[in-house]
C-alpha atoms as a PDB file:
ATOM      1  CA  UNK A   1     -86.618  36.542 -89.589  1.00  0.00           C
ATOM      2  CA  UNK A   2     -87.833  36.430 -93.324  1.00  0.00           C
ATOM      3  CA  UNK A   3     -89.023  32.986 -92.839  1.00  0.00           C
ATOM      4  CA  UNK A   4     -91.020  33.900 -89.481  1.00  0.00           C
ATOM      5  CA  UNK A   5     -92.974  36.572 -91.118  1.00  0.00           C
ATOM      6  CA  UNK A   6     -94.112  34.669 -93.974  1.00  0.00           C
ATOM      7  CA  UNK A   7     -95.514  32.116 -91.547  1.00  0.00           C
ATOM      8  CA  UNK A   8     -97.408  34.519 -89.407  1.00  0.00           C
ATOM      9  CA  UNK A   9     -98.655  35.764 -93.067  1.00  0.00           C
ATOM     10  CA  UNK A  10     -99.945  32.595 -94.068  1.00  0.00           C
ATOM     11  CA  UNK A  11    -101.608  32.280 -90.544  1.00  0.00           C
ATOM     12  CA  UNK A  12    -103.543  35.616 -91.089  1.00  0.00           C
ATOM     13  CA  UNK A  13    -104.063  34.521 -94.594  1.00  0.00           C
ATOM     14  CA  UNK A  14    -105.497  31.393 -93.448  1.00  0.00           C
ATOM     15  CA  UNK A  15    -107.611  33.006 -91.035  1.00  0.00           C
ATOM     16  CA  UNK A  16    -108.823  34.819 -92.621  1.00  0.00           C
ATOM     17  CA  UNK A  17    -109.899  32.642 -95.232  1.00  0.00           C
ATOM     18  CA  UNK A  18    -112.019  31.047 -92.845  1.00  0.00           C
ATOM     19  CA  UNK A  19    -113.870  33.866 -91.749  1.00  0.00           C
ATOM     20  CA  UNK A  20    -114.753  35.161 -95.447  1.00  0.00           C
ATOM     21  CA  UNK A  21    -115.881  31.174 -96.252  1.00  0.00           C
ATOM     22  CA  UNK A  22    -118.020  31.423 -93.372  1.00  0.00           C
ATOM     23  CA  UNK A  23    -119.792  34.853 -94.026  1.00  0.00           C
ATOM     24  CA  UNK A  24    -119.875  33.147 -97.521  1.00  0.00           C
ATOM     25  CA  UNK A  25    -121.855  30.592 -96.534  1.00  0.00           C
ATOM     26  CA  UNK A  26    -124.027  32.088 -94.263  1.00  0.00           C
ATOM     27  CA  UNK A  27    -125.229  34.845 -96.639  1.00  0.00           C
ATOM     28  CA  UNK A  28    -126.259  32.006 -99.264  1.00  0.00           C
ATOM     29  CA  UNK A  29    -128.358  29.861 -96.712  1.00  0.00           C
ATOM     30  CA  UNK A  30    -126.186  27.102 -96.486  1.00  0.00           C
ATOM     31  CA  UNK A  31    -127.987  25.778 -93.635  1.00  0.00           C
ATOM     32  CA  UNK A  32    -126.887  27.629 -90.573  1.00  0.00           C
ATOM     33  CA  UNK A  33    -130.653  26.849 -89.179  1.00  0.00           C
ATOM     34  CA  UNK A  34    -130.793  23.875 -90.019  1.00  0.00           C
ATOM     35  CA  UNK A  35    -129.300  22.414 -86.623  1.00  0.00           C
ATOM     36  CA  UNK A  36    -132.201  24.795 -84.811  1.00  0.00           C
ATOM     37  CA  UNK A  37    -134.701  23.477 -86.811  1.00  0.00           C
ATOM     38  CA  UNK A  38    -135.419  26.641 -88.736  1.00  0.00           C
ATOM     39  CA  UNK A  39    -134.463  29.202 -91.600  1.00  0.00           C
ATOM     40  CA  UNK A  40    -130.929  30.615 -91.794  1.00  0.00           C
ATOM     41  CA  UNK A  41    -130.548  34.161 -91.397  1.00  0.00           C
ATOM     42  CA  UNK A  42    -131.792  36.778 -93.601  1.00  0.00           C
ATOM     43  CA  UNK A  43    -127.984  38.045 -95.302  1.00  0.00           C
ATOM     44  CA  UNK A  44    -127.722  41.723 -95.493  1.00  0.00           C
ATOM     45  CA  UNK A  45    -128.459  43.338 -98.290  1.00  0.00           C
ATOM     46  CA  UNK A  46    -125.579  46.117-100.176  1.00  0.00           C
ATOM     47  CA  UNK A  47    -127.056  49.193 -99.516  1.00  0.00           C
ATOM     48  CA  UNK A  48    -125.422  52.170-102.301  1.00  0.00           C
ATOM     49  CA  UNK A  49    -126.485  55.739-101.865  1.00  0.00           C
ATOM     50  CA  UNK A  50    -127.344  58.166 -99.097  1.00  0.00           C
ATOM     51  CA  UNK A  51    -130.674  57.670 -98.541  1.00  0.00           C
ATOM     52  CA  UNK A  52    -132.388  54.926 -97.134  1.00  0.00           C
ATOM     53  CA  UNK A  53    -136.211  53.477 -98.096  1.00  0.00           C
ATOM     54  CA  UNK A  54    -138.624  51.876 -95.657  1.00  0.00           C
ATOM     55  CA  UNK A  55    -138.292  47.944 -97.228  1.00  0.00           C
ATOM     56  CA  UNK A  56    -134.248  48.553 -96.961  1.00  0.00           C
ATOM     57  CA  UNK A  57    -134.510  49.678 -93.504  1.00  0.00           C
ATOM     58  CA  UNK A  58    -136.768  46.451 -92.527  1.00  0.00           C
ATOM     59  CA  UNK A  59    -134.649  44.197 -94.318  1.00  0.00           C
ATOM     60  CA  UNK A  60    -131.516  45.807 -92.479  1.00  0.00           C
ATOM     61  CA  UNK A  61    -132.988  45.712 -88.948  1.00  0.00           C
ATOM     62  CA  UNK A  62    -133.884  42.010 -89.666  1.00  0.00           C
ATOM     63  CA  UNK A  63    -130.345  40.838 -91.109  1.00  0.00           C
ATOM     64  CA  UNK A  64    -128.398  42.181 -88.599  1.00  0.00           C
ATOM     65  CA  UNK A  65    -130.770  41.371 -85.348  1.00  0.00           C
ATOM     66  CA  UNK A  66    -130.741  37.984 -86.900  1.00  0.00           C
ATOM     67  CA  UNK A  67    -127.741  36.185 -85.580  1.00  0.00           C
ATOM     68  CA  UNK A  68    -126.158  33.024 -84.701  1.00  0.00           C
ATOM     69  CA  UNK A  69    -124.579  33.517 -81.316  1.00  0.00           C
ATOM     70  CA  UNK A  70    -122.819  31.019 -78.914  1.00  0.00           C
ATOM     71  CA  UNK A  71    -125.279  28.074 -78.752  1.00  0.00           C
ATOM     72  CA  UNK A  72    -128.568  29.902 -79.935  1.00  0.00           C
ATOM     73  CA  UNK A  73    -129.829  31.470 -83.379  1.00  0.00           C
ATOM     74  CA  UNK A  74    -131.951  34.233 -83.262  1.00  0.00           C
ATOM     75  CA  UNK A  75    -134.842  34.967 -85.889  1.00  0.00           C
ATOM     76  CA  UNK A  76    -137.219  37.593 -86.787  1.00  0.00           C
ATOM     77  CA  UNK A  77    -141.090  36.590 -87.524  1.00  0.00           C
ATOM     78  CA  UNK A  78    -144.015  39.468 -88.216  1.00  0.00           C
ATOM     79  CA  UNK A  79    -141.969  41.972 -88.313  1.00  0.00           C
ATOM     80  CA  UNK A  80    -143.241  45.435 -89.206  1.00  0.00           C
ATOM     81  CA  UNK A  81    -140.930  48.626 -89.511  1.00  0.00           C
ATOM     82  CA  UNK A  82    -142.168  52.169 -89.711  1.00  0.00           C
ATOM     83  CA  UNK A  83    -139.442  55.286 -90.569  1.00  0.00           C
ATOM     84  CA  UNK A  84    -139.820  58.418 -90.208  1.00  0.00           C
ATOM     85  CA  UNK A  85    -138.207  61.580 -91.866  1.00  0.00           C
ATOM     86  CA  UNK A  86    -134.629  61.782 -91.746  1.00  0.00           C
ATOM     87  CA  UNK A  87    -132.843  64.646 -89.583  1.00  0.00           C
ATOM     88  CA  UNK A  88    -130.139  65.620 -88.331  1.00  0.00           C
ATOM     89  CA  UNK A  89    -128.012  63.895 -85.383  1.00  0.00           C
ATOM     90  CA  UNK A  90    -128.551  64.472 -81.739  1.00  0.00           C
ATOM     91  CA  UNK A  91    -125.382  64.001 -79.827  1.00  0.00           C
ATOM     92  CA  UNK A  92    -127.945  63.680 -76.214  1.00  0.00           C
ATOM     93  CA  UNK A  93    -130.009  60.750 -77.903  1.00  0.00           C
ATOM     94  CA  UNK A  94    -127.751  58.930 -81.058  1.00  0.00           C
ATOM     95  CA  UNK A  95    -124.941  57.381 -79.078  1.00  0.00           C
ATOM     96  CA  UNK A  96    -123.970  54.551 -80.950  1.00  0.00           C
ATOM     97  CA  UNK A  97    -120.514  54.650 -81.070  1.00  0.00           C
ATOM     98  CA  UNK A  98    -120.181  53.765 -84.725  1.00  0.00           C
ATOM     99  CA  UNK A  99    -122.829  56.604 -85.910  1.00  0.00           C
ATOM    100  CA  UNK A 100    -121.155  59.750 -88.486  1.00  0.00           C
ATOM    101  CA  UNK A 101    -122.275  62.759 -86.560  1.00  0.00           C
ATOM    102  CA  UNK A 102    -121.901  64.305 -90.034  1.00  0.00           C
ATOM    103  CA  UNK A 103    -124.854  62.313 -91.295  1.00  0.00           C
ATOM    104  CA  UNK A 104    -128.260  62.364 -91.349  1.00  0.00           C
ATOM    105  CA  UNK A 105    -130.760  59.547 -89.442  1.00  0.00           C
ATOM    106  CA  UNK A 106    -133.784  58.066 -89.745  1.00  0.00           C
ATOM    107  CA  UNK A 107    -136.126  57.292 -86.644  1.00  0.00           C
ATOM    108  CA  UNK A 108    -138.051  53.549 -86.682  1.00  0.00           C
ATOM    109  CA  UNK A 109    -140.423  52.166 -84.814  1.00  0.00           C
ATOM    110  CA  UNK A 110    -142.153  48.650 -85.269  1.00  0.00           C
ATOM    111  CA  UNK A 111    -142.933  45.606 -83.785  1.00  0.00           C
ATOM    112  CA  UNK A 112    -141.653  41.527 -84.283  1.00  0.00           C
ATOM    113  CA  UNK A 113    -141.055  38.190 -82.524  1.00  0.00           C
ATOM    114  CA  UNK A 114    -137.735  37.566 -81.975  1.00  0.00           C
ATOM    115  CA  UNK A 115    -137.426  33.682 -81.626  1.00  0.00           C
ATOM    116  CA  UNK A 116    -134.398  32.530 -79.431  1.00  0.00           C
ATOM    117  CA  UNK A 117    -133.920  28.717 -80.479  1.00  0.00           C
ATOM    118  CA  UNK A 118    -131.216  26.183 -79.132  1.00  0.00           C
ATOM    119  CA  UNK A 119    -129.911  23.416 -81.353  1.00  0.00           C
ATOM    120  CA  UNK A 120    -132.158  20.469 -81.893  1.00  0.00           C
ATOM    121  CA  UNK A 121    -131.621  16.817 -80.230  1.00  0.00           C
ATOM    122  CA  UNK A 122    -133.520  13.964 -79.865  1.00  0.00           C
ATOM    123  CA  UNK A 123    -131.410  11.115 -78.086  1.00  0.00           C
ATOM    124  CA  UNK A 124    -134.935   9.070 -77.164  1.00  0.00           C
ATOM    125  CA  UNK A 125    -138.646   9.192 -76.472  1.00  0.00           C
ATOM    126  CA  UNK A 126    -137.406  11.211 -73.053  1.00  0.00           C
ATOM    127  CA  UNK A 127    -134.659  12.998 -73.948  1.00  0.00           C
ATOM    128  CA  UNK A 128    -135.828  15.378 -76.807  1.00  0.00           C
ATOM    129  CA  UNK A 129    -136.658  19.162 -77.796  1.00  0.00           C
ATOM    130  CA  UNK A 130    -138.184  18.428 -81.051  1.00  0.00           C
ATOM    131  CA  UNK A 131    -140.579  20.740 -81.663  1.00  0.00           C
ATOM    132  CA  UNK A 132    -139.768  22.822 -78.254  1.00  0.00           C
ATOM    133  CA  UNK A 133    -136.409  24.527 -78.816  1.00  0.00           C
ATOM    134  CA  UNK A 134    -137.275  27.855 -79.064  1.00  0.00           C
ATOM    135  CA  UNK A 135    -138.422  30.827 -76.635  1.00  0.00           C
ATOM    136  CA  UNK A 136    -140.687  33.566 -78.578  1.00  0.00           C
ATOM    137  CA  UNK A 137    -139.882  37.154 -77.536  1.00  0.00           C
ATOM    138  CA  UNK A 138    -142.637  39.625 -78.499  1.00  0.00           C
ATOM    139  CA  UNK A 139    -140.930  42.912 -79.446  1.00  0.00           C
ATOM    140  CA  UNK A 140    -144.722  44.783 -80.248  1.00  0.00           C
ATOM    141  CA  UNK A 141    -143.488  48.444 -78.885  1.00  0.00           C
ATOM    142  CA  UNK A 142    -139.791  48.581 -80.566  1.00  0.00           C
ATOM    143  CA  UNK A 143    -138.439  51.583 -81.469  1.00  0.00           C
ATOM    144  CA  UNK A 144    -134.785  52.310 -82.770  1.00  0.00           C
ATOM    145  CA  UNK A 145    -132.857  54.209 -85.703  1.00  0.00           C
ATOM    146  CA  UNK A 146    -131.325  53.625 -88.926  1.00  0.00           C
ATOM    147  CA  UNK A 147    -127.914  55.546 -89.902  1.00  0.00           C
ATOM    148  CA  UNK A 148    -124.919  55.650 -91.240  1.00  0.00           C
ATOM    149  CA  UNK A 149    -121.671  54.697 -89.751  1.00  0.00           C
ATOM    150  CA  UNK A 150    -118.056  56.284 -89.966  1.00  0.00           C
ATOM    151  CA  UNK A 151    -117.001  53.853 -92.821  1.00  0.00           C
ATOM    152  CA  UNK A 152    -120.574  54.279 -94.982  1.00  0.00           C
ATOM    153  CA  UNK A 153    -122.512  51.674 -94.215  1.00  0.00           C
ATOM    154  CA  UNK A 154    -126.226  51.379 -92.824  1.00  0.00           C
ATOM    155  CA  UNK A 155    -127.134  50.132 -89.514  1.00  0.00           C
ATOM    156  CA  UNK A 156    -130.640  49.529 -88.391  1.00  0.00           C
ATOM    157  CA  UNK A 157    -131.603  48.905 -85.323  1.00  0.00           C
ATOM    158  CA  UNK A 158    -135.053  49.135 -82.946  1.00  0.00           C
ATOM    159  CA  UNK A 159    -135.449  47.519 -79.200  1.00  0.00           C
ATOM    160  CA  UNK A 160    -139.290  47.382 -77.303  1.00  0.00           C
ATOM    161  CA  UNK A 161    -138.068  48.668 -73.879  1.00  0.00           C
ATOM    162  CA  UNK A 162    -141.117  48.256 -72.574  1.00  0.00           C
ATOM    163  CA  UNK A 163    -142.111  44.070 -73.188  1.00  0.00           C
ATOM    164  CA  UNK A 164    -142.749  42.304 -70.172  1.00  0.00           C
ATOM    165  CA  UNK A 165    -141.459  38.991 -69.563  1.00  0.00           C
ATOM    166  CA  UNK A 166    -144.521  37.717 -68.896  1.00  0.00           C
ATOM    167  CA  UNK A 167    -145.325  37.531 -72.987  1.00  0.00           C
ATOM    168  CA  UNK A 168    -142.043  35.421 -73.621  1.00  0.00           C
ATOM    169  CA  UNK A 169    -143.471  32.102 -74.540  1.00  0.00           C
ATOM    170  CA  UNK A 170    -141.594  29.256 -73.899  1.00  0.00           C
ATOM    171  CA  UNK A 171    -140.560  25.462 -74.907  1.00  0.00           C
ATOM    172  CA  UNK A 172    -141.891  26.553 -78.440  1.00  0.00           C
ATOM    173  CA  UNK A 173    -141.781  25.613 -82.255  1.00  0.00           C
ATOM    174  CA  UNK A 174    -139.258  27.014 -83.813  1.00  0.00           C
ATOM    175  CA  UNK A 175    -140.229  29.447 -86.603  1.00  0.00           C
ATOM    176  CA  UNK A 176    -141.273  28.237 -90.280  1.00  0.00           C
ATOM    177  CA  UNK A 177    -138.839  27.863 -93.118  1.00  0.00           C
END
């Protein structure tokens, strides 16, 4: 039995080894965009303290709307972020799940391009996205919130309800390094 649980230990371990190398490498640009054609993602900065400042908030909306996911990466471009006033929580209106009803929040609004690019290839003269990979998602209406979660940490996040999908541009350049 002893021996079982020190392999199922050294599994975890192992896991989870992988997962903090990853992070790791992520959050010092090793070249997660470089497949895409484009910048890695902006790493999160460590926010300390209970209040928050307007360049924190932006740079926390942008790291964690930033992403890789399944066979796309997601980036930010133009990205403006207004905040408002903190106050208090309103159980009708703050329902993220993660949120400290004890704490205070601050309201954002702004606007950005969120760029949606696939992986580059280029097998020949016919077969190739070079250049085209991306989708451009104009955000110019976004509004959101910045708070605090159970465990301390900030969250930022804004969404434009109110972009049509006719703006989405298509079979674009992915963003600048």
């Amino acid at each position: 039995m002893a021996g079982m649980f020190v392999r199922v230990w050294r599994g975890v371990l192992v896991g989870l080894g992988v997962v903090v190398m990853s992070g790791l490498a992520l959050a010092q640009g090793q070249g997660a965009g470089a497949p895409y054609g484009t910048r890695d993602v902006t790493p999160c900065p460590q926010v300390l303290g209970a209040t928050l400042t307007q360049p924190v908030a932006q740079k926390l909306f942008q790291c964690e709307d930033e992403k890789l996911a399944g066979t796309y990466i997601y980036i930010d471009t133009d990205l403006t972020v207004q905040m408002a006033a903190a106050r208090k929580v309103n159980p009708q209106s703050d329902t993220y799940t993660d949120l400290d009803p004890n704490s205070l929040v601050y309201p954002i609004r702004g606007s950005f391009t969120r760029y949606q690019c696939s992986k580059v290839f280029n097998i020949d003269a016919g077969h190739t996205n070079v250049g085209k990979n991306c989708d451009a998602h104009p955000q110019p209406q976004a509004q959101g919130l910045c708070y605090r979660t159970t465990f301390g940490d900030w969250k930022c996040k804004m969404f434009d309800r109110v972009t049509d999908s006719s703006t989405v541009r298509t079979r674009v350049a992915p963003p600048g390094n």
